[in-house]
C-alpha atoms as a PDB file:
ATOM      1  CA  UNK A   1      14.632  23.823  21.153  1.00  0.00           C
ATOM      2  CA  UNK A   2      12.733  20.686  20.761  1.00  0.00           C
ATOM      3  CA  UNK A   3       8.560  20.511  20.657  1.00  0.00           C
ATOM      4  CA  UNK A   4       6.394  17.769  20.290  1.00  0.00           C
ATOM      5  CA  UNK A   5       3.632  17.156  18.681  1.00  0.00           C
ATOM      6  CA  UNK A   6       2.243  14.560  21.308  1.00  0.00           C
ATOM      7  CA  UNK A   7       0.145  16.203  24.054  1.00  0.00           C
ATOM      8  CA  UNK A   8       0.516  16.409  27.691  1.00  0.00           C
ATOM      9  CA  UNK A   9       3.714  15.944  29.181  1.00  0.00           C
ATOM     10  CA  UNK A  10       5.023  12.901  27.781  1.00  0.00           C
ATOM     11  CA  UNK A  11       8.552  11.579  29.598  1.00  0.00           C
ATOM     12  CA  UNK A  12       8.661   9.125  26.738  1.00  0.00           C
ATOM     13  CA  UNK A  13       8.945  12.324  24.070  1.00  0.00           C
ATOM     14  CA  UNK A  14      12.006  13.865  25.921  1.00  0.00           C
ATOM     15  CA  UNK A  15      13.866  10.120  25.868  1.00  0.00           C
ATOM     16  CA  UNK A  16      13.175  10.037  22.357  1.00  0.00           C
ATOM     17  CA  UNK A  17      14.672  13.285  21.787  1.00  0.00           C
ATOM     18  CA  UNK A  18      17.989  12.581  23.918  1.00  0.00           C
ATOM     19  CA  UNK A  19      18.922   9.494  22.037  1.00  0.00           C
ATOM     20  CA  UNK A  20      19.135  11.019  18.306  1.00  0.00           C
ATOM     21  CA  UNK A  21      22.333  11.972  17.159  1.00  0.00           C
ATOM     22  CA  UNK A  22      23.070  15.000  15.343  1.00  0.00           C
ATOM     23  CA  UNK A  23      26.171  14.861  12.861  1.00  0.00           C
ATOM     24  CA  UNK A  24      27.340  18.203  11.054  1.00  0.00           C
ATOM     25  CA  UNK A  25      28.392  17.991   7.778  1.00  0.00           C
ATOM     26  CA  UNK A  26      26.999  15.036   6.627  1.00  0.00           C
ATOM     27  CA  UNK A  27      26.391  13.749   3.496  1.00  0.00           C
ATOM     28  CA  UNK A  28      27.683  16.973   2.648  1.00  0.00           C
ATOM     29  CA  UNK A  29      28.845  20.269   3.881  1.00  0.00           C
ATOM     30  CA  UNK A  30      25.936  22.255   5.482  1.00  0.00           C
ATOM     31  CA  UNK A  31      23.951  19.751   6.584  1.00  0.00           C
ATOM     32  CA  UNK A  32      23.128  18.880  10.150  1.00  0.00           C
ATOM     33  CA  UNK A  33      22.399  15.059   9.722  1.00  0.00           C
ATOM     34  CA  UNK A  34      19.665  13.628  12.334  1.00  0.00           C
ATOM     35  CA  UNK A  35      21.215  10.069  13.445  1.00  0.00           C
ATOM     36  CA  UNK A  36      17.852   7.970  14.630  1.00  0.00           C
ATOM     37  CA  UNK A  37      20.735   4.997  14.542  1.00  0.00           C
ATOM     38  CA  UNK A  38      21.486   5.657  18.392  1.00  0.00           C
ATOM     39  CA  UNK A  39      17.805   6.074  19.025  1.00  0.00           C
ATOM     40  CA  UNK A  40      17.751   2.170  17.670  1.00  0.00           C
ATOM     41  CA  UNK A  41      20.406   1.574  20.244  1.00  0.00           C
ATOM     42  CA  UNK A  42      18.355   2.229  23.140  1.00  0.00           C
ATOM     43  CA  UNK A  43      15.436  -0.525  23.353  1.00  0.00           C
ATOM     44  CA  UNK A  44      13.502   1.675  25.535  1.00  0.00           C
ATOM     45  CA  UNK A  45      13.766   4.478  23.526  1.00  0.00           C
ATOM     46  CA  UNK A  46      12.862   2.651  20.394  1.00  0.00           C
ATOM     47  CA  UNK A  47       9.736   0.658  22.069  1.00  0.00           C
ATOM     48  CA  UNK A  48       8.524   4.191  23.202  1.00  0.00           C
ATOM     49  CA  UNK A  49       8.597   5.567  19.288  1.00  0.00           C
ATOM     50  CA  UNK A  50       6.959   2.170  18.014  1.00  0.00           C
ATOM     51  CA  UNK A  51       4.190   3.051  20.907  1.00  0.00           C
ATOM     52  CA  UNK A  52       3.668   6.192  20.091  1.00  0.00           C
ATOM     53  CA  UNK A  53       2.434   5.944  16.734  1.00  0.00           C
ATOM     54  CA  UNK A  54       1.057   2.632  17.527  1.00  0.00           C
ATOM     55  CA  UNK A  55      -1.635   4.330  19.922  1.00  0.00           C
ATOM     56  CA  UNK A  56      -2.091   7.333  17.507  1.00  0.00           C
ATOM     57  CA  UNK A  57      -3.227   4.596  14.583  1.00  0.00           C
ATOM     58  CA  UNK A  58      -4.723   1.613  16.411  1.00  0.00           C
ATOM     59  CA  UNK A  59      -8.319   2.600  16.070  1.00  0.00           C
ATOM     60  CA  UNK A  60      -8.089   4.831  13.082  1.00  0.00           C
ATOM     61  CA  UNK A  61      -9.022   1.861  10.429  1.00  0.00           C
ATOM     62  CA  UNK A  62      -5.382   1.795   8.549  1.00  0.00           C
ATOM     63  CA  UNK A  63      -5.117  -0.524   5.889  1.00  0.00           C
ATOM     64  CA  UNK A  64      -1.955   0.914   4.609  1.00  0.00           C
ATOM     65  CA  UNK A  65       1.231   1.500   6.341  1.00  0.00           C
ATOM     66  CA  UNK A  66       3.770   3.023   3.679  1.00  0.00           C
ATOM     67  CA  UNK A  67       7.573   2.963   4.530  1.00  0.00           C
ATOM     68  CA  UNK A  68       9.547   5.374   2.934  1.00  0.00           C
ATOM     69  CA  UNK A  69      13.041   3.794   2.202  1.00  0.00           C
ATOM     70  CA  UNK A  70      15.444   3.479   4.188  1.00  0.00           C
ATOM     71  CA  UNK A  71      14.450   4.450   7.578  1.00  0.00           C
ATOM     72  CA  UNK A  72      10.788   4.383   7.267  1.00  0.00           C
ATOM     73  CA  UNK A  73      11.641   0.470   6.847  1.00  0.00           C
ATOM     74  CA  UNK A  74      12.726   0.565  10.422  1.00  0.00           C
ATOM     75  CA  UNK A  75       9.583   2.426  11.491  1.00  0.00           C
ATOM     76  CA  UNK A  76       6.962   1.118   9.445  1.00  0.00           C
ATOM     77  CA  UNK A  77       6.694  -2.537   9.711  1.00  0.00           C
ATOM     78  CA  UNK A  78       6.358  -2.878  13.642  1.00  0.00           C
ATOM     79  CA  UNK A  79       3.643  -0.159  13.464  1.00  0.00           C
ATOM     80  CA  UNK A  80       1.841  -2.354  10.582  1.00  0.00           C
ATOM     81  CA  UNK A  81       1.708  -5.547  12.578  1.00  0.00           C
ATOM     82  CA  UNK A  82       0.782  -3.895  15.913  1.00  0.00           C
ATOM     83  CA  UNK A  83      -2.264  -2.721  14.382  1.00  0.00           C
ATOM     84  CA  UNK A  84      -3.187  -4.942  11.817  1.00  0.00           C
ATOM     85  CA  UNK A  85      -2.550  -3.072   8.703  1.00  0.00           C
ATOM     86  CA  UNK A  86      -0.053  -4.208   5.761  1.00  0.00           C
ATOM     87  CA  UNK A  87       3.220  -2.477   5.255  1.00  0.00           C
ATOM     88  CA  UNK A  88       4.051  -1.487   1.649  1.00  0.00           C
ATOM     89  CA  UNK A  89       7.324  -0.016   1.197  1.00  0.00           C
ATOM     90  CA  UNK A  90       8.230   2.937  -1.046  1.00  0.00           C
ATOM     91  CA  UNK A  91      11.815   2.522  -2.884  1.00  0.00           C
ATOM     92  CA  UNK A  92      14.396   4.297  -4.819  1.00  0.00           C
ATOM     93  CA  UNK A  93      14.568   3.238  -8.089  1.00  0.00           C
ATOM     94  CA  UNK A  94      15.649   0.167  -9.290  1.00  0.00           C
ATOM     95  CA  UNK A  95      14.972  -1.898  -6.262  1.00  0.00           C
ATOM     96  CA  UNK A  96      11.120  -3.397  -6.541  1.00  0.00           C
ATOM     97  CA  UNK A  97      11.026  -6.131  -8.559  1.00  0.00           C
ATOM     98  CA  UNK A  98       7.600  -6.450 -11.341  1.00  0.00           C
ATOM     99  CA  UNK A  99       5.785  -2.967 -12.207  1.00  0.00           C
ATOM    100  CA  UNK A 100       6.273  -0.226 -10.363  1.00  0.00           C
ATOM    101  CA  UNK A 101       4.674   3.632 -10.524  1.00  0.00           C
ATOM    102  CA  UNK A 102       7.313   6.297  -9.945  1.00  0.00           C
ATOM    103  CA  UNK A 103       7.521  10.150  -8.497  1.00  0.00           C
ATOM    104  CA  UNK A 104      10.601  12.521  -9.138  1.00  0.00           C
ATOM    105  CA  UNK A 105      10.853  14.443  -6.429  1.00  0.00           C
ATOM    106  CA  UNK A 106      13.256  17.126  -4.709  1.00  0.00           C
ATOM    107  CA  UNK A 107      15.216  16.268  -1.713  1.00  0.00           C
ATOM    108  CA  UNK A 108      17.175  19.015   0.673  1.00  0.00           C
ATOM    109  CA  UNK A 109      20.207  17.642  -0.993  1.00  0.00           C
ATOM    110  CA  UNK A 110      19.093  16.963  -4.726  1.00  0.00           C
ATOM    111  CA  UNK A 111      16.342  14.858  -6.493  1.00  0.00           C
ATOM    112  CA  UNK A 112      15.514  11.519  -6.600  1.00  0.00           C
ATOM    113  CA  UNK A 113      12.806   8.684  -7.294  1.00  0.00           C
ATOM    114  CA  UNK A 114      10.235   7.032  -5.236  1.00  0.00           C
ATOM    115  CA  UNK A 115       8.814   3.635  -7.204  1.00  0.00           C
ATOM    116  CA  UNK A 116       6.083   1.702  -5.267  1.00  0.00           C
ATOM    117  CA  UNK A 117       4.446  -1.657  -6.687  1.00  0.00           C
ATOM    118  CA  UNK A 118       1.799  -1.097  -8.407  1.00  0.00           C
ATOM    119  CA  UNK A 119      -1.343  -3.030  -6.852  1.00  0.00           C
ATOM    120  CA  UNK A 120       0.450  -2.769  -3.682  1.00  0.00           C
ATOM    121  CA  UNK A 121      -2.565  -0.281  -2.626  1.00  0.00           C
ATOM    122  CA  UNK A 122      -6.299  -0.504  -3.394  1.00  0.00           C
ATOM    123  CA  UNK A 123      -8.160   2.306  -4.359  1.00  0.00           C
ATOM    124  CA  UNK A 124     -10.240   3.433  -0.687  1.00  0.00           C
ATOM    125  CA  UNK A 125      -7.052   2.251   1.103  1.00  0.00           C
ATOM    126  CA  UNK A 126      -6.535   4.201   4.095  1.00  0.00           C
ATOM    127  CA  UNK A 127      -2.561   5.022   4.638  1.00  0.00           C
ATOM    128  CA  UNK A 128      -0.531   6.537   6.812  1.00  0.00           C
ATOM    129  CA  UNK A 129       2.789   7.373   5.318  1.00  0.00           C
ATOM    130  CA  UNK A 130       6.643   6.540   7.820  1.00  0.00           C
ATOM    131  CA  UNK A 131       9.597   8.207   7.613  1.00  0.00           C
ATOM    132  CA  UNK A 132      12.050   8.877  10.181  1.00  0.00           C
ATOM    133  CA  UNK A 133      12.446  12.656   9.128  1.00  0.00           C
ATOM    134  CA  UNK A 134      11.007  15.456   7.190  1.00  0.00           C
ATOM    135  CA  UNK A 135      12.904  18.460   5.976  1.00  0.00           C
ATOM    136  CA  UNK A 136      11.871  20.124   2.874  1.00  0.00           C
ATOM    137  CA  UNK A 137       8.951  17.826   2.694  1.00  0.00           C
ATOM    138  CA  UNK A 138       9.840  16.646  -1.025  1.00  0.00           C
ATOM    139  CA  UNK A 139       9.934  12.778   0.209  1.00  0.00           C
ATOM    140  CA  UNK A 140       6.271  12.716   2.261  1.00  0.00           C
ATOM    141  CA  UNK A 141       4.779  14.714  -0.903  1.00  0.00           C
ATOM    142  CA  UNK A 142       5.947  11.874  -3.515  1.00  0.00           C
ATOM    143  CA  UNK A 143       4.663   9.344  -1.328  1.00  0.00           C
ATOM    144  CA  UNK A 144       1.080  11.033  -1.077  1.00  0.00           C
ATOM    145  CA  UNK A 145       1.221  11.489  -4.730  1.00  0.00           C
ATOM    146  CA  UNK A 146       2.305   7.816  -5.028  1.00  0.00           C
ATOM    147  CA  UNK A 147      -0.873   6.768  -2.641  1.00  0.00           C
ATOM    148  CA  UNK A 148      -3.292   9.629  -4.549  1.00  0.00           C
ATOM    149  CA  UNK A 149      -2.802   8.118  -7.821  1.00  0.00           C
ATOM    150  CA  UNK A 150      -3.995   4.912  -6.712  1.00  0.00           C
ATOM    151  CA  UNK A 151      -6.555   6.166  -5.327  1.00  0.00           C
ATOM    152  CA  UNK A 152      -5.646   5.559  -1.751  1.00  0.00           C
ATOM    153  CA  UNK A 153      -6.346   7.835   1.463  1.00  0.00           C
ATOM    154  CA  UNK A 154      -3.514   9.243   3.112  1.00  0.00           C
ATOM    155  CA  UNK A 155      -4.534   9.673   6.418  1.00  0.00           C
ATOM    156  CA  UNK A 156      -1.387  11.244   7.977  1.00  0.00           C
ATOM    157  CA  UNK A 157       2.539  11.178   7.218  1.00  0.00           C
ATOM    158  CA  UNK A 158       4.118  10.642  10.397  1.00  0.00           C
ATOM    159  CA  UNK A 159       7.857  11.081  11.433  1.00  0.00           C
ATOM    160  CA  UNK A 160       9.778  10.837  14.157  1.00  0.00           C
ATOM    161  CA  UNK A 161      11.801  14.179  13.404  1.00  0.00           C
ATOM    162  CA  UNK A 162      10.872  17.308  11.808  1.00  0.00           C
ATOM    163  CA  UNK A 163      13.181  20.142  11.063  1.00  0.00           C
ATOM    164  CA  UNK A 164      11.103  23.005  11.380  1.00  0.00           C
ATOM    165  CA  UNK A 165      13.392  25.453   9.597  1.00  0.00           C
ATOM    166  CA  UNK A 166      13.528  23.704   6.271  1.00  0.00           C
ATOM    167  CA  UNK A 167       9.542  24.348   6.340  1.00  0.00           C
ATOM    168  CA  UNK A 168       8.738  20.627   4.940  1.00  0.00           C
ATOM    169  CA  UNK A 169       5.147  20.412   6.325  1.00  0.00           C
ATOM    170  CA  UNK A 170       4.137  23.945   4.512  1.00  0.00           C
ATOM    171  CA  UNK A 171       5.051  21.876   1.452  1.00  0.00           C
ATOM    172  CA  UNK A 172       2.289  19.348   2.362  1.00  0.00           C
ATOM    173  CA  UNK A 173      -0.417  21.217   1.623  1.00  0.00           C
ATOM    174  CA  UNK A 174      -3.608  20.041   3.600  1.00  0.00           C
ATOM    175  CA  UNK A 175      -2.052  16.365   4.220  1.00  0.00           C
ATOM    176  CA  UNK A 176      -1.759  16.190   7.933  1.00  0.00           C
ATOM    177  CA  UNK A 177       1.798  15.157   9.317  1.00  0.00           C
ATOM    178  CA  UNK A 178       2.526  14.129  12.742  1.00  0.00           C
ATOM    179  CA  UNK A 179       5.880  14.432  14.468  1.00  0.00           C
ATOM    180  CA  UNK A 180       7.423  13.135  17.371  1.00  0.00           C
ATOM    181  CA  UNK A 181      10.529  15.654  18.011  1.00  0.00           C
ATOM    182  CA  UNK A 182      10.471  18.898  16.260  1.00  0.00           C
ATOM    183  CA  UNK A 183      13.847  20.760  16.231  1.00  0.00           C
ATOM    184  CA  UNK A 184      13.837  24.432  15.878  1.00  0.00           C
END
């Protein structure tokens, strides 16, 4: 079943939802892979997601729009410029050049490391944090602990897909997270 976290009866919600791909088994055994690559594939379909979050955050004073690599690159940056706000991404490690602060953190499929420049985000920043997907939540929470030791706001993660059974947003304590298309 899919839900929504966008009120009303929104057409643009259930063409969303009928462009993202599902793929079993990928990266690994077990694992039912959400494909937002066919969702890109669509232009209306894409426009609608950008618009979405664009009329969620337009008057919400957000200095900070903070991509989580990779697909919160895709997200992220269109949502910055359309309301004004930079766009800082948030990397594996390795791949930001000058100083960076890292988080280890636990992924559905293993751990990993989030580096983000440091400076990138002033202290009163307000940020809403991108990502195409949450599952167990371990990706959003290194990104607000990213944004909380720099003294930075996070306002809201938002994602396009949430997978309700992995219980990610449980995970982020009182840090609101917005969602798109919730599969349960």
């Amino acid at each position: 079943m899919t839900t929504s976290n966008v009120g009303g009866t929104d057409d643009r919600i259930a063409r969303i939802a009928s462009t993202i791909r599902v793929i079993p088994d990928f990266p690994k055994p077990g694992i039912l892979f959400q494909d937002i690559t066919t969702l890109l594939l669509d232009p209306k379909a894409f426009k609608d997601t950008i618009d979405l979050f664009v009329e969620r955050y337009k008057d919400k004073n957000i200095n900070v729009i903070a991509g989580i690599e990779a697909r919160g690159f895709i997200f992220g940056p269109p949502i910055a410029l359309a309301i004004g706000a930079k766009f800082v991404p948030m990397r594996k490690p390795k791949k930001l050049p000058g100083e960076v602060i890292s988080e280890e953190y636990s992924l559905e499929y293993g751990t990993d490391i989030m580096e983000m420049h440091v400076g990138a985000v002033q202290p009163g920043e307000n940020a809403v944090i991108v990502d195409d997907l949450i599952a167990t939540g371990g990706t959003l929470n290194a990104a607000i602990s990213l944004l909380g030791r720099v003294g930075a706001t996070v306002v809201e993660c938002a994602c396009v897909i949430e997978l309700k059974e992995l219980k990610g947003r449980e995970k982020l304590g009182d840090n609101p997270l917005f969602v798109l298309v919730s599969e349960t």
